[in-house]
C-alpha atoms as a PDB file:
ATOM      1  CA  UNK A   1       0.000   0.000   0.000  1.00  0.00           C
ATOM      2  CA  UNK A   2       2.704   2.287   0.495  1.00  0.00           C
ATOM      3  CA  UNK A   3       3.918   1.567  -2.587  1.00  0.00           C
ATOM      4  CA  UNK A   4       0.701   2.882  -4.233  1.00  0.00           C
ATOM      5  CA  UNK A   5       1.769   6.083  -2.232  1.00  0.00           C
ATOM      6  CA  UNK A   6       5.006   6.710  -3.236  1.00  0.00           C
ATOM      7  CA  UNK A   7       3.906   5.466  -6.959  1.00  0.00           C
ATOM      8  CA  UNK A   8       1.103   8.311  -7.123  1.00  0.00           C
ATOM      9  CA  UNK A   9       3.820  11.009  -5.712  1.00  0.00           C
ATOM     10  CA  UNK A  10       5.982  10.015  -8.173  1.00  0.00           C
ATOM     11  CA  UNK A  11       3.329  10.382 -11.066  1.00  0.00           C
ATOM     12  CA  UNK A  12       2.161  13.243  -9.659  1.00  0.00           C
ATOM     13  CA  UNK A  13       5.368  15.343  -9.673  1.00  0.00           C
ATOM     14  CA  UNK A  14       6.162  14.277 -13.708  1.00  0.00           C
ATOM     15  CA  UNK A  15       5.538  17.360 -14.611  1.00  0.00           C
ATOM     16  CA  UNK A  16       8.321  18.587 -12.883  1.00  0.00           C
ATOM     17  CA  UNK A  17      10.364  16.248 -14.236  1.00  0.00           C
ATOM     18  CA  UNK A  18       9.530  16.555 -17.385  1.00  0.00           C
ATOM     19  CA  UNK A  19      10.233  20.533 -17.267  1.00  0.00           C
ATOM     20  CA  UNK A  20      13.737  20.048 -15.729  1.00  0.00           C
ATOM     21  CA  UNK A  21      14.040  17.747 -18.864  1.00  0.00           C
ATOM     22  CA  UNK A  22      12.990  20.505 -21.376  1.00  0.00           C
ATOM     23  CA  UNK A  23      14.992  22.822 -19.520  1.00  0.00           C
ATOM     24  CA  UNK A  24      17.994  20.797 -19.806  1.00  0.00           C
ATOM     25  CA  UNK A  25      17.433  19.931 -23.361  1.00  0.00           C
ATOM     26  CA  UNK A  26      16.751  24.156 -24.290  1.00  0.00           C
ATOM     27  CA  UNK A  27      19.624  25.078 -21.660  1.00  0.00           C
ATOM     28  CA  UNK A  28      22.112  22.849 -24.037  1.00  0.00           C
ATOM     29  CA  UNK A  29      20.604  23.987 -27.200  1.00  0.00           C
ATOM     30  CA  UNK A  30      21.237  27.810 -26.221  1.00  0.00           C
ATOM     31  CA  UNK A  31      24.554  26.748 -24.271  1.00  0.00           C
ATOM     32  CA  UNK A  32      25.778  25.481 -27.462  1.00  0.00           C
ATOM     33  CA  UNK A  33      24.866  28.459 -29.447  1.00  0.00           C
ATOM     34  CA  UNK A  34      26.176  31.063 -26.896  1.00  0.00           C
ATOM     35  CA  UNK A  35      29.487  29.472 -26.684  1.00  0.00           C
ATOM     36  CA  UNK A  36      30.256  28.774 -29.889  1.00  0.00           C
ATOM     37  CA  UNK A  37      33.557  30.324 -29.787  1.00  0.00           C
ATOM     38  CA  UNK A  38      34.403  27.825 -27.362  1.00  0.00           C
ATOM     39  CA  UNK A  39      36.257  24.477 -28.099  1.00  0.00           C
ATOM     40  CA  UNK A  40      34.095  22.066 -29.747  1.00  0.00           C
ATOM     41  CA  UNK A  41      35.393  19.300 -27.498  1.00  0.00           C
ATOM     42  CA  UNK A  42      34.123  21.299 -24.617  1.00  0.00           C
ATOM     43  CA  UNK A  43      30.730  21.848 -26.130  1.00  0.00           C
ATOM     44  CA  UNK A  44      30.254  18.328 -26.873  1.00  0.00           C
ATOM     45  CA  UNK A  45      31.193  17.492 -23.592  1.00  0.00           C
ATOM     46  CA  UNK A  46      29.049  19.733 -21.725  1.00  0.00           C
ATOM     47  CA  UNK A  47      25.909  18.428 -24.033  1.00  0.00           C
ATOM     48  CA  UNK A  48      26.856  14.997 -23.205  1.00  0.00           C
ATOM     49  CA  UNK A  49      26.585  15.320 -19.567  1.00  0.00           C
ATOM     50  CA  UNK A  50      23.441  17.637 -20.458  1.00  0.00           C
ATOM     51  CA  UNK A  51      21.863  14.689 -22.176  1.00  0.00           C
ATOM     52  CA  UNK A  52      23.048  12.290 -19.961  1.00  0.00           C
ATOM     53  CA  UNK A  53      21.204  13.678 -16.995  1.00  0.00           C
ATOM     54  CA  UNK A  54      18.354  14.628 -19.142  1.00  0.00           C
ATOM     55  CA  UNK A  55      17.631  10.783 -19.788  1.00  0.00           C
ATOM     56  CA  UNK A  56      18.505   9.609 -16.135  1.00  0.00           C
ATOM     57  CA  UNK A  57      15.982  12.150 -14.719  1.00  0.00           C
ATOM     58  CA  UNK A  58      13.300  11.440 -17.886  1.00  0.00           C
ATOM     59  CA  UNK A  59      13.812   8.062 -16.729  1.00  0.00           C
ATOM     60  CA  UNK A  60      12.714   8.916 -13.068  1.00  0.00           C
ATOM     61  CA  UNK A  61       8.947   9.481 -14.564  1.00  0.00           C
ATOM     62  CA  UNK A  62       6.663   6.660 -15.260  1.00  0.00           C
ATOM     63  CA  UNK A  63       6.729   7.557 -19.540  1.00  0.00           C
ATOM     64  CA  UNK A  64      10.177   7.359 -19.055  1.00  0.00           C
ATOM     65  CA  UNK A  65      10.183   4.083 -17.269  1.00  0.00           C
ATOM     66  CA  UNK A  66       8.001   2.576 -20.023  1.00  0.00           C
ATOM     67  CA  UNK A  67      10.053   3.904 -22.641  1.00  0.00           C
ATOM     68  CA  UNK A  68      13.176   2.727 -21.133  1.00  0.00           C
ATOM     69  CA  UNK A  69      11.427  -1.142 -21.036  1.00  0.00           C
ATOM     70  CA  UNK A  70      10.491  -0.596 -24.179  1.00  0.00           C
ATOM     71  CA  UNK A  71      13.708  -0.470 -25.589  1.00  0.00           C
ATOM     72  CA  UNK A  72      15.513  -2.879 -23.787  1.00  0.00           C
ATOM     73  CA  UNK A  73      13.038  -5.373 -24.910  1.00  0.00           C
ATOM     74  CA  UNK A  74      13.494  -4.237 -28.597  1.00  0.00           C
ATOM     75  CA  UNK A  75      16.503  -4.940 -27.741  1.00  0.00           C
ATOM     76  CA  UNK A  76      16.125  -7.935 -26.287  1.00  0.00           C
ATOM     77  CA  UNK A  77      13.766  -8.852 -29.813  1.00  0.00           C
ATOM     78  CA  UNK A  78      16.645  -8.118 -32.357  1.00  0.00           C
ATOM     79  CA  UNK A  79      18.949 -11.096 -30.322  1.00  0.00           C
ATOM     80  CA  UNK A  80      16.486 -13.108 -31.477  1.00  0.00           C
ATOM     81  CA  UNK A  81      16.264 -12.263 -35.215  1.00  0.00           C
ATOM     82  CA  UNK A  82      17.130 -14.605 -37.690  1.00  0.00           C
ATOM     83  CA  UNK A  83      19.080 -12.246 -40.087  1.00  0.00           C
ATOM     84  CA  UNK A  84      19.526 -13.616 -44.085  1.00  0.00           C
ATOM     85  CA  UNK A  85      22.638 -14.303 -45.454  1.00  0.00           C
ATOM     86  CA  UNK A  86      24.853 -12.381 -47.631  1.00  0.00           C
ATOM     87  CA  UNK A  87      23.696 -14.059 -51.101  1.00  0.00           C
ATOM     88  CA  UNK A  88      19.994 -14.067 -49.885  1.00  0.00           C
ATOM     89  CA  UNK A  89      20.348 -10.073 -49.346  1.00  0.00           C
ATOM     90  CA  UNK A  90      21.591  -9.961 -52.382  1.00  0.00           C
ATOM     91  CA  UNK A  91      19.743 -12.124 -54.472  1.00  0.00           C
ATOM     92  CA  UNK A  92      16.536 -10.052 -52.802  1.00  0.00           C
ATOM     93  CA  UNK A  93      18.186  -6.934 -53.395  1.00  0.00           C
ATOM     94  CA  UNK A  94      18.233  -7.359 -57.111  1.00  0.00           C
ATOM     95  CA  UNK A  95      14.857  -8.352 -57.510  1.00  0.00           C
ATOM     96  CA  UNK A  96      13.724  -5.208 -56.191  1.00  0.00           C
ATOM     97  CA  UNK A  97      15.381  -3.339 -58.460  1.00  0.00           C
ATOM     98  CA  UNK A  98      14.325  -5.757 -61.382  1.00  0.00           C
ATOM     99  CA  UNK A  99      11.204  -5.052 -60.607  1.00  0.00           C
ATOM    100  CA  UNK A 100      11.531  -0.814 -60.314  1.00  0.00           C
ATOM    101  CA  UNK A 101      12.987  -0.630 -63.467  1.00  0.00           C
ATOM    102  CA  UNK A 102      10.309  -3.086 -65.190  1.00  0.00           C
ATOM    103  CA  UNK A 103       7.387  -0.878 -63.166  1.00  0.00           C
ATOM    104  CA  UNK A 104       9.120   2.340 -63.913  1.00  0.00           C
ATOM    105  CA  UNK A 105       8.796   1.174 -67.641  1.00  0.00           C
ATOM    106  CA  UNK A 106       5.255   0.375 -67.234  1.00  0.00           C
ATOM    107  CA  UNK A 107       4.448   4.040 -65.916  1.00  0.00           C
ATOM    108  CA  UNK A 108       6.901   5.675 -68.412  1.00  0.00           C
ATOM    109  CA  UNK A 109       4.855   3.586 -70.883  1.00  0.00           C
ATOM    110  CA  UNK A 110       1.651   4.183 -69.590  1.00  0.00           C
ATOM    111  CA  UNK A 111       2.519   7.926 -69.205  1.00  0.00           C
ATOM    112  CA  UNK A 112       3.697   8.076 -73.069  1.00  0.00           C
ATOM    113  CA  UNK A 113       0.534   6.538 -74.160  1.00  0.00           C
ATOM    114  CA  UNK A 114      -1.666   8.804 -72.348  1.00  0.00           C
ATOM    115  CA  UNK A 115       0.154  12.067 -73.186  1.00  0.00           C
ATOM    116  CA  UNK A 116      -0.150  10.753 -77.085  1.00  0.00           C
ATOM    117  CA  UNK A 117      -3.705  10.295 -76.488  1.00  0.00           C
ATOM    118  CA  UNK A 118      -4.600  13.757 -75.097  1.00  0.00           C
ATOM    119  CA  UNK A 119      -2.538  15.419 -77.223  1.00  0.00           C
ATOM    120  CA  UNK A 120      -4.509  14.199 -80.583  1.00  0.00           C
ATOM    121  CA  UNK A 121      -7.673  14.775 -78.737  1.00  0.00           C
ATOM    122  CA  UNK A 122      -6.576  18.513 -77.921  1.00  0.00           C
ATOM    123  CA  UNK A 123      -4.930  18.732 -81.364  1.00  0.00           C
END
């Protein structure tokens, strides 16, 4: 029951969270624009860190806990992909562009055909 508590505090105060996210995000944005003079290294740095504790405290708010399970278990999902081979990609690969070029001169046909017709219609 406590839990329950603490879980509705926590939802409750996302908000929050979610501005000190914005804040951080905007904060960087304009940092890196003011100091743009600066060393790059040091800007990329300092926007690292920025994002870095953007995502640990977007992470703190129950979208952010759901988003972060949602891509570990993509993650998780492309383990378990069977990938195709090499020749298979390739094999595939050419087929598609078999068939582009074979609809492409279908439509360039069709196109050709059509433009001939209107224009003896029009004259």
């Amino acid at each position: 029951m406590n839990t329950n508590v603490e879980k509705g505090a926590s939802t409750s105060l996302d908000w929050l969270k979610w501005l000190a996210v914005t804040a951080l995000v905007g904060g960087g944005i304009y940092g890196n624009w003011y100091f743009q003079a600066e060393s790059l290294l040091l800007r990329v740095v300092v926007l690292l860190l920025l994002a870095a504790v953007a995502v640990f405290v977007a992470i703190r708010t129950e979208t952010g806990r759901s988003a972060w399970n949602l891509i570990r278990d993509s993650r998780g999902e492309l383990r378990r992909v069977v990938w195709p081979a090499r020749q298979e990609t390739t094999q595939t690969t050419i087929v598609v562009l078999i068939l582009i070029v074979i609809f492409a001169l279908i439509l360039w046909g069709l196109d050709s055909l059509l433009g001939w017709v209107i224009s003896a219609i029009i004259g």
